[in-house]
C-alpha atoms as a PDB file:
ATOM      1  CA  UNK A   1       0.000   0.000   0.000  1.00  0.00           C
ATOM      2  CA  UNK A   2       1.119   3.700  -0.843  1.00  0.00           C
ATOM      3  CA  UNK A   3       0.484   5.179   2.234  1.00  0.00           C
ATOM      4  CA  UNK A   4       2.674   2.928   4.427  1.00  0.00           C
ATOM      5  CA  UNK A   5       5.373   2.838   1.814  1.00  0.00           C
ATOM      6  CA  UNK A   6       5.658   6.491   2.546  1.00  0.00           C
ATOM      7  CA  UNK A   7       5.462   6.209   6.413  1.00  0.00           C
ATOM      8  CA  UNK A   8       1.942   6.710   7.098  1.00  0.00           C
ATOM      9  CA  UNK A   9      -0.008   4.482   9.783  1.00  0.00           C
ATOM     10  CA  UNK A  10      -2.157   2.119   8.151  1.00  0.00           C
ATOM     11  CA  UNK A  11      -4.019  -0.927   9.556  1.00  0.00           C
ATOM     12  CA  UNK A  12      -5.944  -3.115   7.520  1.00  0.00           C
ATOM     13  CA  UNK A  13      -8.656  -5.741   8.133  1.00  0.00           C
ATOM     14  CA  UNK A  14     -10.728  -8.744   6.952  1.00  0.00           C
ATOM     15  CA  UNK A  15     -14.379  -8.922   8.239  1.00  0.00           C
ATOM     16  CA  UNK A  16     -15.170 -12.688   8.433  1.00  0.00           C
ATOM     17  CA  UNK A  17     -17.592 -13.164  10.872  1.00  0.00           C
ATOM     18  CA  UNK A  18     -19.617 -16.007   9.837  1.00  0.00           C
ATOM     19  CA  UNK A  19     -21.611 -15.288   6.345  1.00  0.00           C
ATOM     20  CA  UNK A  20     -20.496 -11.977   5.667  1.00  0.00           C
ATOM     21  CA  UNK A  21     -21.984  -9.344   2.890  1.00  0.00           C
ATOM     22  CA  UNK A  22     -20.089  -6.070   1.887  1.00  0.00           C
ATOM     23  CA  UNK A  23     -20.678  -3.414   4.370  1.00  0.00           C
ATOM     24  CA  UNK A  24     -21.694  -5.830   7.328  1.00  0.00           C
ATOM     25  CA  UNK A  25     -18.665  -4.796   9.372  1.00  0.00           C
ATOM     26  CA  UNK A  26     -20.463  -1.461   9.909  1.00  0.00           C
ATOM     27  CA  UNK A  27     -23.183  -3.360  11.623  1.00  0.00           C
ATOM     28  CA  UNK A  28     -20.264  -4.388  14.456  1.00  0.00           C
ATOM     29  CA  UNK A  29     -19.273  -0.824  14.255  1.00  0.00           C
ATOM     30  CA  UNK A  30     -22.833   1.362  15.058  1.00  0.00           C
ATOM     31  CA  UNK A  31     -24.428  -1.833  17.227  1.00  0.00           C
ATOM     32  CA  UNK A  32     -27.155  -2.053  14.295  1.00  0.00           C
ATOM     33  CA  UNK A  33     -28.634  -5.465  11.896  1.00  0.00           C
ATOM     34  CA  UNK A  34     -29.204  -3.167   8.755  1.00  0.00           C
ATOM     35  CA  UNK A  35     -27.198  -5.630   6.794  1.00  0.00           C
ATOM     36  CA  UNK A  36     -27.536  -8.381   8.972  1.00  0.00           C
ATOM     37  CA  UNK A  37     -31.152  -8.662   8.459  1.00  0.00           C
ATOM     38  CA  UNK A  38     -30.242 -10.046   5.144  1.00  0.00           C
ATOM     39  CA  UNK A  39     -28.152 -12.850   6.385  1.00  0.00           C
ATOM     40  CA  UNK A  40     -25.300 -13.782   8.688  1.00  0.00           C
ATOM     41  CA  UNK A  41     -27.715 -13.681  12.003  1.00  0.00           C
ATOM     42  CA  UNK A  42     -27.263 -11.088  14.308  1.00  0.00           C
ATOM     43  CA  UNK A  43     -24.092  -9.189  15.260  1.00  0.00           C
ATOM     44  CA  UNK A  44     -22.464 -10.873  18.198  1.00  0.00           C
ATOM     45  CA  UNK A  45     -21.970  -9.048  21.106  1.00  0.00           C
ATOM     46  CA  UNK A  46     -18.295  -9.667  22.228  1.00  0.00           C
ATOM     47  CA  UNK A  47     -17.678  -8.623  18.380  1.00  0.00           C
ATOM     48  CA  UNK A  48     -19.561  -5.389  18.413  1.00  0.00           C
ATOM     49  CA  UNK A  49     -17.541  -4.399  21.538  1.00  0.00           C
ATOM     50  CA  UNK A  50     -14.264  -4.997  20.254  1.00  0.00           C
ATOM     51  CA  UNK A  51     -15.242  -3.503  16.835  1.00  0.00           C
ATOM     52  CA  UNK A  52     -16.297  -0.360  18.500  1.00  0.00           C
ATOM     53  CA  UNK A  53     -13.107   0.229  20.537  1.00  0.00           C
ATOM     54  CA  UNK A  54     -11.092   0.049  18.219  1.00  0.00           C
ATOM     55  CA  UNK A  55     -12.671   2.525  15.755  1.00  0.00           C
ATOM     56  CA  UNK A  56     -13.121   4.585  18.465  1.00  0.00           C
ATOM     57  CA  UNK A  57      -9.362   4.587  19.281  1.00  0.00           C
ATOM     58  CA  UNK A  58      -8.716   4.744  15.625  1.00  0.00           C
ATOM     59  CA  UNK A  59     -10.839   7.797  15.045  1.00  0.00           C
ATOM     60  CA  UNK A  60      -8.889   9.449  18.893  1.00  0.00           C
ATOM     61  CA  UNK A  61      -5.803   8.203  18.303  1.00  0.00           C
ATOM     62  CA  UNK A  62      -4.773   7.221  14.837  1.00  0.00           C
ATOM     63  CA  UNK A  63      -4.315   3.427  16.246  1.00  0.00           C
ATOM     64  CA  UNK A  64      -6.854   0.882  17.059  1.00  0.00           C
ATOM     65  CA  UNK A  65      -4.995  -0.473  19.714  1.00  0.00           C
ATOM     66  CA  UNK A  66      -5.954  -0.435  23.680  1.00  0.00           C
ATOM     67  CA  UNK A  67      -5.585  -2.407  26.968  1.00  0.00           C
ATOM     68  CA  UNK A  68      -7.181  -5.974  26.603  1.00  0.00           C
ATOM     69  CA  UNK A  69      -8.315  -6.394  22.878  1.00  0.00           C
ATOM     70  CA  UNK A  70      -6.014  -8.530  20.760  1.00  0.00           C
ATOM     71  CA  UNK A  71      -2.873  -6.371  18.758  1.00  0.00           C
ATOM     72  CA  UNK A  72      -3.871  -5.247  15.394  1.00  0.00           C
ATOM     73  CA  UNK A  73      -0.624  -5.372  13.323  1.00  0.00           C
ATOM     74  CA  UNK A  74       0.104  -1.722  11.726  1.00  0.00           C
ATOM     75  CA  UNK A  75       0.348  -2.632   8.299  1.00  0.00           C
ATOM     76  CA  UNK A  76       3.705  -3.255   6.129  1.00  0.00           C
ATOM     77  CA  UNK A  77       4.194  -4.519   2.849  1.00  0.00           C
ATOM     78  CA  UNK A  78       6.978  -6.684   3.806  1.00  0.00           C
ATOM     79  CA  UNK A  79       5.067  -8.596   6.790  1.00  0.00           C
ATOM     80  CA  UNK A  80       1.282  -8.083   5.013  1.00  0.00           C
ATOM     81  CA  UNK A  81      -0.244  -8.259   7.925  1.00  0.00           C
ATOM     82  CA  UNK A  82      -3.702  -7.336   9.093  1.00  0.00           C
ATOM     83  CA  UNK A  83      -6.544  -8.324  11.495  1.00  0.00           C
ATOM     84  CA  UNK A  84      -9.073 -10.799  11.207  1.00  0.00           C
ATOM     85  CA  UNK A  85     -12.331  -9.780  12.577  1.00  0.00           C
ATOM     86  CA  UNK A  86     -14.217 -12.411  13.749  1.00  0.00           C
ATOM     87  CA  UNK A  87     -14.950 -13.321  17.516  1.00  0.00           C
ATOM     88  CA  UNK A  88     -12.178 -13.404  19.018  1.00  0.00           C
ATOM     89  CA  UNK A  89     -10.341 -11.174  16.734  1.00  0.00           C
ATOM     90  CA  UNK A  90      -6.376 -12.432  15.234  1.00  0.00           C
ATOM     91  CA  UNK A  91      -3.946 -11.696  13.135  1.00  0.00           C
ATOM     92  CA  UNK A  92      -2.954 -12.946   9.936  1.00  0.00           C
ATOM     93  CA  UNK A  93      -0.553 -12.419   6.907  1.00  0.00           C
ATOM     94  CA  UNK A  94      -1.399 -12.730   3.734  1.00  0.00           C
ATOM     95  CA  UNK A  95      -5.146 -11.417   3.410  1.00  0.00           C
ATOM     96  CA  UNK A  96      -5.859 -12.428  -0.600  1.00  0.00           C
ATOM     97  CA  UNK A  97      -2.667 -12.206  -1.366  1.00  0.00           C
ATOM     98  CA  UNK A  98      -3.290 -14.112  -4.964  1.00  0.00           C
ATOM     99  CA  UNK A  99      -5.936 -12.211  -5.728  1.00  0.00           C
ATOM    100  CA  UNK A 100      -4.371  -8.427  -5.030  1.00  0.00           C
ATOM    101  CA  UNK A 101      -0.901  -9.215  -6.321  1.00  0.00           C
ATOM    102  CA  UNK A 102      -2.551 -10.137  -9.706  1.00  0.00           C
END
């Protein structure tokens, strides 16, 4: 990614909580089932918590992380590594790596 070549915090994530449509994440993120509805049952609560503090600390602080969630991995071209949201969150390497090096 551009902006962490050029030094520039950047954290990237997969949403994979169980059937998951574009946009669904944002569900997690305002404590909502607008996209839900359609499929993927209902947010889960542990999720929703941990979703919201770290935007919120994003949005503060320019970094999601805080006290008692799991490290999300500031992004690096090198590593590729990013966060997994499901419940509990993780990190990973190598989020569609075939697909975006095409």
């Amino acid at each position: 990614m551009l902006a962490s070549r050029r030094g520039g915090a950047v954290y990237v994530y997969s949403f994979d909580q169980a059937t998951t449509y574009h946009g669904q994440e944002l569900d997690y993120v305002f404590a909502m089932d607008m996209m839900s509805y359609w499929g993927g049952g209902l947010p889960a609560a542990s999720l929703v918590s941990t979703v919201q503090r770290y935007w919120t600390r994003f949005a503060a602080h320019g970094d999601p992380n805080g006290r008692g969630d799991p490290f999300w991995p500031r992004y690096e071209p090198k590593s590729d590594r990013h966060m997994v949201l499901i419940d509990p969150p993780v990190a990973s390497s190598g989020l569609a790596r075939a697909a975006c090096n095409f």
